[in-house]
N, C-alpha and C. Protein backbone atom coordinates (compact mmCIF):
# COMPACT_ATOMS: atom_id res chain seq x y z
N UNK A 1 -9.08 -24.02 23.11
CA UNK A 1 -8.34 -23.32 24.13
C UNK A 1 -7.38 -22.33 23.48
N UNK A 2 -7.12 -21.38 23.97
CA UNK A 2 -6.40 -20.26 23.32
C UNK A 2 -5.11 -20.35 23.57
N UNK A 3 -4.18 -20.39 23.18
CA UNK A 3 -2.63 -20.29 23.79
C UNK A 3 -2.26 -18.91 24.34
N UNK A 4 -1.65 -19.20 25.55
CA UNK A 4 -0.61 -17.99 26.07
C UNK A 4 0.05 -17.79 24.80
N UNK A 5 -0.24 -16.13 24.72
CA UNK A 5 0.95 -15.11 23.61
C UNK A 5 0.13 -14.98 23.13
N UNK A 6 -0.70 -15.90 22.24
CA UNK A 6 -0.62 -15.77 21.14
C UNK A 6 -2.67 -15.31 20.94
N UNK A 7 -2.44 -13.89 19.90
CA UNK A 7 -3.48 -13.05 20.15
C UNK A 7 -3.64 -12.87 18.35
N UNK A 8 -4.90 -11.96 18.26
CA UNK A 8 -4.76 -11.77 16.92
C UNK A 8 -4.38 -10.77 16.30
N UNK A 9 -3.86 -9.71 17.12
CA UNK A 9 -2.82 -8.81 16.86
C UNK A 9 -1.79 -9.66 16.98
N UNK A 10 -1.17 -10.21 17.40
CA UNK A 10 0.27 -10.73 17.15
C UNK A 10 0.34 -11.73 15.88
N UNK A 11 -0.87 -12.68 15.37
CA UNK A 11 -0.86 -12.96 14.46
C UNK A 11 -0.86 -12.37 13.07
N UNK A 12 -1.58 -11.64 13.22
CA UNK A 12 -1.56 -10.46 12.28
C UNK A 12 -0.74 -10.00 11.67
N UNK A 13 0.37 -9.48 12.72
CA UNK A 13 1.39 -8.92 12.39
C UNK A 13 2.82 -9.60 12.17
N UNK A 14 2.66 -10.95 12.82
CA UNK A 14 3.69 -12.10 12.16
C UNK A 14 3.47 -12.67 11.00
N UNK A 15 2.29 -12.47 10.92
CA UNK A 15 1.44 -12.40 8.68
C UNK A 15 2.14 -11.81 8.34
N UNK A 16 2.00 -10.20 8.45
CA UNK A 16 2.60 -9.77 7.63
C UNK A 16 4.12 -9.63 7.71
N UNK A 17 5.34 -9.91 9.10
CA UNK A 17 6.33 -9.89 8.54
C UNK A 17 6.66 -11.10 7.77
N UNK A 18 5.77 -12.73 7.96
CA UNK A 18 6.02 -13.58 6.67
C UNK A 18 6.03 -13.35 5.35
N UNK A 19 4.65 -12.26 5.15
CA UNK A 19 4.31 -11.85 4.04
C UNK A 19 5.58 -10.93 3.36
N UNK A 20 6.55 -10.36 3.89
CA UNK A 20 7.48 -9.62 4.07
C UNK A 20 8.81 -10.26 3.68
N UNK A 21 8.64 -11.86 4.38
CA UNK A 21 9.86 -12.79 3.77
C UNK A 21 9.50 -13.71 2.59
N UNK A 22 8.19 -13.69 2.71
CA UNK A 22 7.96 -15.27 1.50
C UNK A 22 6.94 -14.57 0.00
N UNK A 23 6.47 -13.36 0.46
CA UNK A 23 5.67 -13.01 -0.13
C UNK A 23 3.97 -12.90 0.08
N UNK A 24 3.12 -12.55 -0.11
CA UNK A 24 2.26 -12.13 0.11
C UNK A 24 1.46 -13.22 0.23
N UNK A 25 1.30 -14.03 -1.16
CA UNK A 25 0.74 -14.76 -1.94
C UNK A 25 0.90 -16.26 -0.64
N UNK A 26 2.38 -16.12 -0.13
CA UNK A 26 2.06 -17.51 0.41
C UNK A 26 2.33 -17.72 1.43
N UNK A 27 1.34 -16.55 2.07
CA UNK A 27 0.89 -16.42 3.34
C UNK A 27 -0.06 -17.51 3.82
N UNK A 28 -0.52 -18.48 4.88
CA UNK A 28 -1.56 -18.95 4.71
C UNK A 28 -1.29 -19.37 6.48
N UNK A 29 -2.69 -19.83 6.80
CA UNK A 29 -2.52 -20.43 8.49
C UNK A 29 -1.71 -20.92 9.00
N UNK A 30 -1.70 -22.41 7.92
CA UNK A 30 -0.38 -23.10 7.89
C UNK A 30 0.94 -22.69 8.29
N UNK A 31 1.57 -21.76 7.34
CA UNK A 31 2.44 -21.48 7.53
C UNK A 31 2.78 -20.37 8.44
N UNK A 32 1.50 -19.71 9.13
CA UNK A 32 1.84 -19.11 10.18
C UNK A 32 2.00 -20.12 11.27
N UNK A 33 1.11 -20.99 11.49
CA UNK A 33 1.00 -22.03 12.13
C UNK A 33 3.03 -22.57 12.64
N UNK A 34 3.61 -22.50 11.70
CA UNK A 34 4.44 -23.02 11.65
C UNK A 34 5.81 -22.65 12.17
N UNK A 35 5.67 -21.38 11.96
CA UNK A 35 6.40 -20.00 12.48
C UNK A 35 6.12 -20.21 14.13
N UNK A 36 4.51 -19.91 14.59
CA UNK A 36 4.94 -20.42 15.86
C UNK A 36 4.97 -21.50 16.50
N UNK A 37 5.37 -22.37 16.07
CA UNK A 37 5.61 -23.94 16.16
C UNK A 37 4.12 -24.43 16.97
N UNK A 38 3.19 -24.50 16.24
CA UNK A 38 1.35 -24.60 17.01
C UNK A 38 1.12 -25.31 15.84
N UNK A 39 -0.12 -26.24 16.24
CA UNK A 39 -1.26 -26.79 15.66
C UNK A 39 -1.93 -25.73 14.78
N UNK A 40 -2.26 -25.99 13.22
CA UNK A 40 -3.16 -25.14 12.75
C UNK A 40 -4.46 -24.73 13.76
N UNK A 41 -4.86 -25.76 14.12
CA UNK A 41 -5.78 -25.78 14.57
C UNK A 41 -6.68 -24.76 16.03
N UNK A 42 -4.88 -24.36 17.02
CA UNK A 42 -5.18 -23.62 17.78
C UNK A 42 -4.90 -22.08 17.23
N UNK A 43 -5.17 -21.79 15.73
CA UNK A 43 -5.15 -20.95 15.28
C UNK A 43 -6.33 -20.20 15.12
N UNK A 44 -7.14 -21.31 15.24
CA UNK A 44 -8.77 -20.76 14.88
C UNK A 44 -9.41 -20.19 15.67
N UNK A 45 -9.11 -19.98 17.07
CA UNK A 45 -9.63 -19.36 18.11
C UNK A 45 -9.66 -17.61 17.72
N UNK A 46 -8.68 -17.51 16.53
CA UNK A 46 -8.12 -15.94 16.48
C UNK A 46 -8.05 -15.77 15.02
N UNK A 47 -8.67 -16.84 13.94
CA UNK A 47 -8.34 -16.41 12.71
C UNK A 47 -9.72 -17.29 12.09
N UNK A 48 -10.31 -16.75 11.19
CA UNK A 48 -11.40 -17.88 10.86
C UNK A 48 -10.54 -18.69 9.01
N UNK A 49 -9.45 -18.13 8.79
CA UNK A 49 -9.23 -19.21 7.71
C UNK A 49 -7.71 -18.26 6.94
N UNK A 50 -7.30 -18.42 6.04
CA UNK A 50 -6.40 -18.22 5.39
C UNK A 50 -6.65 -16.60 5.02
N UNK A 51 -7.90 -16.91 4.16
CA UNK A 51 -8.64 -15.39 3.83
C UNK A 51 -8.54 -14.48 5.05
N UNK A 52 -9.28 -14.70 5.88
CA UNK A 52 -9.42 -13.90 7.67
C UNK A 52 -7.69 -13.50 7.63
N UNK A 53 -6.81 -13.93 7.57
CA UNK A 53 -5.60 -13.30 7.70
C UNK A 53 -5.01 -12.58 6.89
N UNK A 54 -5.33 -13.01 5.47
CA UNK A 54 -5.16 -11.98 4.29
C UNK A 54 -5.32 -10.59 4.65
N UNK A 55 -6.44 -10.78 4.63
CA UNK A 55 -7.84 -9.20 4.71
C UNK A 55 -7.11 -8.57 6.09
N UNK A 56 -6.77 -8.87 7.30
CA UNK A 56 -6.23 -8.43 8.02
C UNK A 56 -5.08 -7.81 7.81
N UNK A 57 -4.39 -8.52 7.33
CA UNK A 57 -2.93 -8.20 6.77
C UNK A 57 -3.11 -7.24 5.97
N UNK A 58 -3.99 -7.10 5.02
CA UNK A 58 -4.37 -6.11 4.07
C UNK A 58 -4.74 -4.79 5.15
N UNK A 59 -5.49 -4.48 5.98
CA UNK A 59 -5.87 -3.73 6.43
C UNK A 59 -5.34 -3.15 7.69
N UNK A 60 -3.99 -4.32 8.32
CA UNK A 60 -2.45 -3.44 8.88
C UNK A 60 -2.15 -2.75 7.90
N UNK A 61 -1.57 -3.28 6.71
CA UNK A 61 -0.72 -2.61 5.70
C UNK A 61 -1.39 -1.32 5.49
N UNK A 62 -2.50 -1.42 4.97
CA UNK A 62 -3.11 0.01 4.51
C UNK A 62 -3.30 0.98 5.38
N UNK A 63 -3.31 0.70 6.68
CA UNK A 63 -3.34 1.62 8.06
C UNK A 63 -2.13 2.14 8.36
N UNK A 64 -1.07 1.42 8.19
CA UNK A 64 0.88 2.04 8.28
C UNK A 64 1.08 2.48 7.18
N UNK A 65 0.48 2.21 5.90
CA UNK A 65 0.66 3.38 4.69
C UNK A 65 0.31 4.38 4.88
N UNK A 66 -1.08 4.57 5.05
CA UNK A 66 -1.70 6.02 5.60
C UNK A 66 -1.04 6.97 6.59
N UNK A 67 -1.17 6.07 7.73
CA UNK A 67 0.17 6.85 8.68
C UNK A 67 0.88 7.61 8.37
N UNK A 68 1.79 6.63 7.45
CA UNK A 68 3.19 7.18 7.12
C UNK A 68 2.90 8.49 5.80
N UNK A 69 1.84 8.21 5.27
CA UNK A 69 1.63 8.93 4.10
C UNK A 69 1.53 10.60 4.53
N UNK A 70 -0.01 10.43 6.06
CA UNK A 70 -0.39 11.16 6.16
C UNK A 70 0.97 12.47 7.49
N UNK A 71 2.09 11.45 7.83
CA UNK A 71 2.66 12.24 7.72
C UNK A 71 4.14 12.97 7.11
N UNK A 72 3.92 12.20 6.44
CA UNK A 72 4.86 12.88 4.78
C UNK A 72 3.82 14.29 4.37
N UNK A 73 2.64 14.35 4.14
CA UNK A 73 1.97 14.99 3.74
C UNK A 73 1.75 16.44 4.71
N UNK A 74 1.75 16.44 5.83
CA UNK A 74 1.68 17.65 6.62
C UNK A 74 2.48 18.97 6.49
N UNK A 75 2.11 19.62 5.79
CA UNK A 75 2.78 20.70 5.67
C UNK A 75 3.12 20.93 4.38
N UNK A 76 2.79 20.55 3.63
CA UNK A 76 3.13 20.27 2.06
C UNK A 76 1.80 20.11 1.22
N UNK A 77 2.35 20.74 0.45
CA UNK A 77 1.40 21.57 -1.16
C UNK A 77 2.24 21.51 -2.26
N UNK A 78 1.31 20.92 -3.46
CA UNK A 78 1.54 21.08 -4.48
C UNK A 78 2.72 19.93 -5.13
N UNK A 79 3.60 20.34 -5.95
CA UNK A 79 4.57 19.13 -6.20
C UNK A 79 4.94 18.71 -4.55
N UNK A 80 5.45 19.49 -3.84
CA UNK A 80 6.26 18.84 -3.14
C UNK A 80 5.16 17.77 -2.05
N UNK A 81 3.99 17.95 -1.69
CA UNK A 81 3.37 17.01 -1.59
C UNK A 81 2.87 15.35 -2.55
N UNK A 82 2.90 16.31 -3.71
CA UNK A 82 3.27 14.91 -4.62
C UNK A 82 4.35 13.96 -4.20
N UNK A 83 5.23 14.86 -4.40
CA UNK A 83 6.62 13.72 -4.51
C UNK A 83 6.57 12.95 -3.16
N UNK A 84 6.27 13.59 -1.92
CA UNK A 84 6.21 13.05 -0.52
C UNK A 84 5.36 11.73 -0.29
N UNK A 85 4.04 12.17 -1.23
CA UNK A 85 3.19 11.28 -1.36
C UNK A 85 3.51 9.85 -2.09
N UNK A 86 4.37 10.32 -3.14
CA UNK A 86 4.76 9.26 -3.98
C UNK A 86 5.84 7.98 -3.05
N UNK A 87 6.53 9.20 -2.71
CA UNK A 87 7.82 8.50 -2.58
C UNK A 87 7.37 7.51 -1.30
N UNK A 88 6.56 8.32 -0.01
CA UNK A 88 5.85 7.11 1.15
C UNK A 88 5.90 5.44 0.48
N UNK A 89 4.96 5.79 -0.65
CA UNK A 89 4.49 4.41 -1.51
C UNK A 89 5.41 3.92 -1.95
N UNK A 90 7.01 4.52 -2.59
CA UNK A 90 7.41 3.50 -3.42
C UNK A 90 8.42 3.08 -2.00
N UNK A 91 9.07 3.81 -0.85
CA UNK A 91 9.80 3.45 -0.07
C UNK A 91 9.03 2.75 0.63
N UNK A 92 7.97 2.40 0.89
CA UNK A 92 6.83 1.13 1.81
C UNK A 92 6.75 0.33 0.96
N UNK A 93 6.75 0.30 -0.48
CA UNK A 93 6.89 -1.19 -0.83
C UNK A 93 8.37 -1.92 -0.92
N UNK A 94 9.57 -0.48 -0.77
CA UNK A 94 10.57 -1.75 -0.90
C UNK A 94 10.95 -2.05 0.03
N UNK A 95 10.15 -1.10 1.33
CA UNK A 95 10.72 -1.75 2.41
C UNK A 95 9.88 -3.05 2.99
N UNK A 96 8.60 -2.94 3.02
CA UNK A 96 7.69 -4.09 3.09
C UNK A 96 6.79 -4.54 1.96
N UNK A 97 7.72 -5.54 1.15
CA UNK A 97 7.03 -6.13 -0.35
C UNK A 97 5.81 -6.50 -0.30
N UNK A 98 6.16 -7.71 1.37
CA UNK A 98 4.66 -8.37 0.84
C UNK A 98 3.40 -7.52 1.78
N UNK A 99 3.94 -6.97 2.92
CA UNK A 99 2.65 -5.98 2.94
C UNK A 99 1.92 -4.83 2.07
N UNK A 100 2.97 -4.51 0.89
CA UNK A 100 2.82 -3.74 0.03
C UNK A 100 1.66 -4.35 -0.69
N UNK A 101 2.29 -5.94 -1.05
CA UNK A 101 1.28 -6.44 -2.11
C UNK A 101 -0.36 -6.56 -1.50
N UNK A 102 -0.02 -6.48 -0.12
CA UNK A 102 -1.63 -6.65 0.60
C UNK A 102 -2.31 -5.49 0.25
N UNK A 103 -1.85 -4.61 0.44
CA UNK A 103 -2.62 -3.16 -0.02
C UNK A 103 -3.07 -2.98 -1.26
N UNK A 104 -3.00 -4.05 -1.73
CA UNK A 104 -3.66 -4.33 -3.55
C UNK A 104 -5.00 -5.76 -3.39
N UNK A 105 -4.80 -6.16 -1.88
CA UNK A 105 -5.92 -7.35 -1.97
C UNK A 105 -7.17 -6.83 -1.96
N UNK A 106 -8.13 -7.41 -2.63
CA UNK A 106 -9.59 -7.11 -3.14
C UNK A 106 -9.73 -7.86 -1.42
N UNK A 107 -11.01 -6.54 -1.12
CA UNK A 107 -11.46 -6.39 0.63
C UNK A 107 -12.92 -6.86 0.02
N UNK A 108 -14.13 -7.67 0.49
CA UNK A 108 -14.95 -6.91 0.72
C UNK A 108 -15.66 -5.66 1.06
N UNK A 109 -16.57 -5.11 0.57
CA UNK A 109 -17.38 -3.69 0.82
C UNK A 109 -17.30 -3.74 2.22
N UNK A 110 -17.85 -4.48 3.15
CA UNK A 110 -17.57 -3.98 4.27
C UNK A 110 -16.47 -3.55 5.29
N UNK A 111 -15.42 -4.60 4.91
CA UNK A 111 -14.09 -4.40 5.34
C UNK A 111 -13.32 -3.66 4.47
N UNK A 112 -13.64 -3.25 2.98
CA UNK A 112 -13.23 -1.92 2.58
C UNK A 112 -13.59 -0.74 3.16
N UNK A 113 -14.86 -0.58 3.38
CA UNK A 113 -15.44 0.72 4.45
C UNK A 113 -14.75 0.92 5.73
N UNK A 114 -13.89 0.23 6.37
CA UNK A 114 -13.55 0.40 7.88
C UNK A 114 -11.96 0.75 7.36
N UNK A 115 -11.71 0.28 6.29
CA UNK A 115 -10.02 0.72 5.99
C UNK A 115 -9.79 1.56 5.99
N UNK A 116 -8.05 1.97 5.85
CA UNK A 116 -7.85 3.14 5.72
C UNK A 116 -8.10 3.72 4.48
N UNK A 117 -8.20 2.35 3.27
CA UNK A 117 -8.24 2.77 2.07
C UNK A 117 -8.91 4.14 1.74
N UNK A 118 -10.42 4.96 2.14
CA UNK A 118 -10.55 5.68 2.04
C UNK A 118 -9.64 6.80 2.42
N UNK A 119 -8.70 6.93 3.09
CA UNK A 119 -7.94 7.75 4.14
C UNK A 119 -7.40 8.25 2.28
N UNK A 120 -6.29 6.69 2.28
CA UNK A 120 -5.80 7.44 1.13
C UNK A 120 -6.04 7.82 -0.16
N UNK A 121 -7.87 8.05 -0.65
CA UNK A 121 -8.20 8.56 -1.43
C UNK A 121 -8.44 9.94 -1.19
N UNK A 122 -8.85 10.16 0.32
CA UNK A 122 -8.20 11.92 0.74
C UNK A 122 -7.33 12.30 0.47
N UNK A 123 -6.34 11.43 1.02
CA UNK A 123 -5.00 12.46 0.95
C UNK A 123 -4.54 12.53 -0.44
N UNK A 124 -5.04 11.78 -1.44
CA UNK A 124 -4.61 11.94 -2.56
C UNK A 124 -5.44 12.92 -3.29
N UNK A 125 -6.77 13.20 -3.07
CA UNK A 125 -7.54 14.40 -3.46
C UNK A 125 -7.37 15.72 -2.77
N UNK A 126 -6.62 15.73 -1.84
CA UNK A 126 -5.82 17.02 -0.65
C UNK A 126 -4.57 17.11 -1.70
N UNK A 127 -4.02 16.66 -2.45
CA UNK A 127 -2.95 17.29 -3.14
C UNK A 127 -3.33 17.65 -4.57
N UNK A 128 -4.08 16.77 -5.11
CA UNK A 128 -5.00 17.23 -6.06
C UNK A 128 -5.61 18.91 -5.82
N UNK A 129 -6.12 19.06 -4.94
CA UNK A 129 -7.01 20.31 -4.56
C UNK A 129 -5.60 21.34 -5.12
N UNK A 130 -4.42 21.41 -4.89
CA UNK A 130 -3.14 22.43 -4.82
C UNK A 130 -3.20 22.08 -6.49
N UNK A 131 -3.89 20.97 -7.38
CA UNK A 131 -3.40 21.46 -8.27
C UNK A 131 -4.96 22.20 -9.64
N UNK A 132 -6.08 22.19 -8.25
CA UNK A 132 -7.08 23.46 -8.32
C UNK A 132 -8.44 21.92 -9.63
N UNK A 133 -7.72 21.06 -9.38
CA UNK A 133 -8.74 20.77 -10.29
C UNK A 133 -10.18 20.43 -9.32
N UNK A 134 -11.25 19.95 -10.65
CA UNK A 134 -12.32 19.72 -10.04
C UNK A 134 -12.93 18.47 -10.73
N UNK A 135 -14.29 17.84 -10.30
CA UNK A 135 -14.77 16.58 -10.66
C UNK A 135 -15.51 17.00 -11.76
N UNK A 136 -15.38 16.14 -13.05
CA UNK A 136 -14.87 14.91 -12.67
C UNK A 136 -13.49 14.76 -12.99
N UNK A 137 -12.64 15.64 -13.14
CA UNK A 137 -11.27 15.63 -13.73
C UNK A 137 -10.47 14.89 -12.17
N UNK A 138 -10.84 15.80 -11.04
CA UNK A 138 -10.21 15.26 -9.90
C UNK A 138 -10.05 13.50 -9.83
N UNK A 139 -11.13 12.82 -10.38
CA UNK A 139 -11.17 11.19 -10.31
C UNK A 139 -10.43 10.97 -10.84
N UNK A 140 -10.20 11.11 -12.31
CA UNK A 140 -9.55 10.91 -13.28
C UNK A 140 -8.07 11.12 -12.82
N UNK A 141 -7.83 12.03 -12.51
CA UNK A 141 -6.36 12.26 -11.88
C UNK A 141 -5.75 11.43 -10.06
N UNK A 142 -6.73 11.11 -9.36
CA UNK A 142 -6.45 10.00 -8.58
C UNK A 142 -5.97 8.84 -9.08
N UNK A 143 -6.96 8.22 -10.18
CA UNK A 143 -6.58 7.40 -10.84
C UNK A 143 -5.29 7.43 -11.81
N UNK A 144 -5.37 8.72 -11.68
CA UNK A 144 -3.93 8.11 -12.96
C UNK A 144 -2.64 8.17 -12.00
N UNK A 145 -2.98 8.76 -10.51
CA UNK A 145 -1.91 8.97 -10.14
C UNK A 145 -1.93 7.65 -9.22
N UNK A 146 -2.44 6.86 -9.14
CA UNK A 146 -2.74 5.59 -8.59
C UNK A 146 -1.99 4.43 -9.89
N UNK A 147 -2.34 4.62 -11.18
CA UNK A 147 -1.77 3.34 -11.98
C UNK A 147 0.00 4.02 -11.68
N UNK A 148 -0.03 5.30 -11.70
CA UNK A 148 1.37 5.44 -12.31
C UNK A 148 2.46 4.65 -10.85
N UNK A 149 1.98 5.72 -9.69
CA UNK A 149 2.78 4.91 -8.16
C UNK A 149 2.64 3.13 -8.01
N UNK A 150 1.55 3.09 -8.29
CA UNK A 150 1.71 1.54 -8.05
C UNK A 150 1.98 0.35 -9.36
N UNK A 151 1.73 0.76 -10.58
CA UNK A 151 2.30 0.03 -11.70
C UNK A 151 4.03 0.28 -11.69
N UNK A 152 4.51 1.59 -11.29
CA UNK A 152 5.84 1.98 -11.32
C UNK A 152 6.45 1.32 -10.41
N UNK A 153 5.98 1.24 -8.84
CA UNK A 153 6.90 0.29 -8.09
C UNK A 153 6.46 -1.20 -8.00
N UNK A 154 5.46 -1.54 -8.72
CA UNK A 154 5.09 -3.18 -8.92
C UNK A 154 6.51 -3.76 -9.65
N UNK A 155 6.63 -2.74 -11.11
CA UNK A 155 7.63 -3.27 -12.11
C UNK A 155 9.17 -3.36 -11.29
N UNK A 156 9.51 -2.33 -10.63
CA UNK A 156 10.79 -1.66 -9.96
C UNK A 156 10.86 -3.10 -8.88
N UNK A 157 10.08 -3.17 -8.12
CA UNK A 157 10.06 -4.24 -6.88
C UNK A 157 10.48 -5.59 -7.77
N UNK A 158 9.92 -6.24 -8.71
CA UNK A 158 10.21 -6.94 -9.58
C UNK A 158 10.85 -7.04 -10.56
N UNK A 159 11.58 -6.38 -10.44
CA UNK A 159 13.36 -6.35 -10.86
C UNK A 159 13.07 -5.57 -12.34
N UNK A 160 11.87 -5.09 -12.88
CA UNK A 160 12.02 -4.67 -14.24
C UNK A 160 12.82 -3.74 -14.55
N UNK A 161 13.79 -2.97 -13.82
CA UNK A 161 14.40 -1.91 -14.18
C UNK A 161 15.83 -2.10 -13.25
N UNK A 162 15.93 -3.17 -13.08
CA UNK A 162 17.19 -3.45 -12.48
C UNK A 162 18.64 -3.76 -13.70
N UNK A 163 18.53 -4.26 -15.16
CA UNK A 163 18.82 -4.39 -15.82
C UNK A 163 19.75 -3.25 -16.94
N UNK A 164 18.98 -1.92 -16.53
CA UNK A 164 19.16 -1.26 -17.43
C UNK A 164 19.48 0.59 -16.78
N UNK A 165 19.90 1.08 -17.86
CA UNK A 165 20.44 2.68 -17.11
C UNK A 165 19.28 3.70 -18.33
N UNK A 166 18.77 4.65 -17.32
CA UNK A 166 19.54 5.28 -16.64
C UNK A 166 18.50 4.35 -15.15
N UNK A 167 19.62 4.81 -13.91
CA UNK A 167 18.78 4.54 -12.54
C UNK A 167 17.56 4.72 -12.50
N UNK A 168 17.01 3.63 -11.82
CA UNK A 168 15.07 3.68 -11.19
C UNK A 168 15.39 5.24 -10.76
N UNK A 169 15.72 5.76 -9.69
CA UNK A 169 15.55 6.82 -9.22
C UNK A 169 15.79 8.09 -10.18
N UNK A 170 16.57 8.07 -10.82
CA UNK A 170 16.54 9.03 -12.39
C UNK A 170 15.07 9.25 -12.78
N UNK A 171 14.80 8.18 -13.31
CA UNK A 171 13.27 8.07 -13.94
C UNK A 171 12.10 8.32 -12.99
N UNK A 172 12.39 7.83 -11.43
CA UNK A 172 11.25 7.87 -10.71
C UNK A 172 11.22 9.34 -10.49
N UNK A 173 12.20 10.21 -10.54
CA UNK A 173 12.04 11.65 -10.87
C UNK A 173 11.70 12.35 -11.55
N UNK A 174 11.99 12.15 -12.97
CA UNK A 174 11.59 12.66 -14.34
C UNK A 174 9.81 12.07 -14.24
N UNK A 175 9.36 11.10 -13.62
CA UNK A 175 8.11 11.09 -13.76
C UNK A 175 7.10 11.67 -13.09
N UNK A 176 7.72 11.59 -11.75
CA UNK A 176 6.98 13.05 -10.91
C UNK A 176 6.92 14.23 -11.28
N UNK A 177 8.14 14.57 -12.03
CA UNK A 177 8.04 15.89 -11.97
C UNK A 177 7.44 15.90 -13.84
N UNK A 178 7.00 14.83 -14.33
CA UNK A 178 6.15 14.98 -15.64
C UNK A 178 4.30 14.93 -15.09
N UNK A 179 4.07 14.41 -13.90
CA UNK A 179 3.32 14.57 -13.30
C UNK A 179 2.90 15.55 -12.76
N UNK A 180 3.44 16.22 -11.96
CA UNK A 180 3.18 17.65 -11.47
C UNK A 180 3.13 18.33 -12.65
N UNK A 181 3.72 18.38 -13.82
CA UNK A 181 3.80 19.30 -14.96
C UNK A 181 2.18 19.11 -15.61
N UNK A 182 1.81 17.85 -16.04
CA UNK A 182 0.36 17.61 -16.40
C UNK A 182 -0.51 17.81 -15.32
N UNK A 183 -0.64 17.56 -14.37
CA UNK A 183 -1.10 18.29 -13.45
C UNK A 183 -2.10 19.69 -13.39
N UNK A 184 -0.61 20.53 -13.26
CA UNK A 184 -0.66 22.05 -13.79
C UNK A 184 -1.08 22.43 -14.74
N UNK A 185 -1.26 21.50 -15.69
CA UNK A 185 -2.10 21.77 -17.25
C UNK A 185 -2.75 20.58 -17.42
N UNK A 186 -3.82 20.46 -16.84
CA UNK A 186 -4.68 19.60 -16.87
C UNK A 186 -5.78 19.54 -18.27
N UNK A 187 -5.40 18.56 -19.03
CA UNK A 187 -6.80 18.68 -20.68
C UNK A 187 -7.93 19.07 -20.40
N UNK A 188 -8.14 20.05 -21.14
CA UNK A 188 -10.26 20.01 -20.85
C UNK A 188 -10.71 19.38 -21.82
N UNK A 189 -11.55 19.23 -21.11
CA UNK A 189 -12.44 18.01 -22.09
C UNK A 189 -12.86 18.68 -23.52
C-alpha cells in the first residue's frame, strides 16, 4: 500500500537533502525510511533498493547543475564563460556537498543516456568552441577542464586548503585565469 505524501519525487529529493546533511555515501532506504518515520518496507512501492535512490539522487543533482550551469552560461564567451562555468560547480558543491558527490556516481549506460550528464559535456564544449579548438584537442581539454573543477573543489570541500594562505578563492582565480591562458595557446601535437 502506498502512503499518503509520500511519492518518489518527494523521496528523491529528501535523499538528497540527507545526502546534503550526512553525506552522500550514507544515504540508504533505511535511513530515509527514518526521516519519515515509515517502515523500510513501505518504501518499496517507490524505490526498488538503496542503489534505485542513489542513481536518482545522482540524476536530480546533475539536472540542477545543468540548470544552473546552463544559466550562468547564457550570454557569455570565452573566459568569462569559463569562470561562470566553473564557479556554478564549485558554488553547487559547497552549497550541496552530498548532491555534489552524486554527480560523480557511476550511472549505468542507460540511465547515463537520459541524464543531464550529456547536457554538461555541451556546455562545456560551447565554451571550448570560443577558445576555437578542435577534436581531438577539444576532448582533451573537456577533460582537463573536468579533473581541474572537480579535483579542485573535491580537495577545497574537504578541508584541504582550509589550513593554509593564500585564500581558496585567491588560487581558485589564478587557476582559471591559468586556464583560459592555456586555453588560448593550446599545444599542437
Amino acid at each position: 500500500m502506498v502512503r499518503v505524501g509520500l511519492t518518489t519525487d518527494r523521496l528523491v529529493r529528501a535523499g538528497a537533502e540527507l545526502a546534503d546533511e550526512v553525506g552522500f555515501d550514507q544515504v540508504t532506504v533505511s535511513a530515509l525510511a527514518r526521516r519519515f518515520d515509515v517502515k523500510v518496507a513501505s518504501l518499496y512501492s517507490h524505490l526498488k533498493n538503496s542503489q534505485d535512490l542513489k542513481t536518482r539522487i545522482a540524476l536530480l543533482a546533475l539536472e540542477e547543475l545543468a540548470a544552473r550551469a546552463a544559466d550562468a552560461l547564457a550570454g557569455r564567451a570565452g573566459k568569462d564563460a569559463l569562470v561562470a562555468f566553473a564557479d556554478v560547480y564549485r558554488d553547487y558543491a559547497r552549497a550541496h556537498p552530498g548532491r555534489y558527490a552524486a554527480t560523480r556516481h557511476p550511472l549505468d549506460p542507460e540511465a547515463a543516456a537520459a541524464s543531464a550528464g550529456g547536457r554538461h559535456a555541451q556546455m562545456t564544449r560551447a565554451i571550448l568552441r570560443g577558445y576555437d579548438l578542435a577534436e581531438p584537442d577539444q576532448t582533451h581539454a573537456v577533460r582537463l577542464l573536468g579533473s581541474v573543477f572537480h579535483g579542485y573543489v573535491s580537495l577545497e570541500t574537504a578541508g584541504g586548503f582550509s589550513h593554509s594562505a593564500p585564500d581558496p578563492q585567491e588560487s581558485w582565480t589564478r587557476i582559471l585565469d591559468a586556464l583560459d591562458s592555456l586555453l588560448r595557446n593550446w599545444p599542437t601535437p
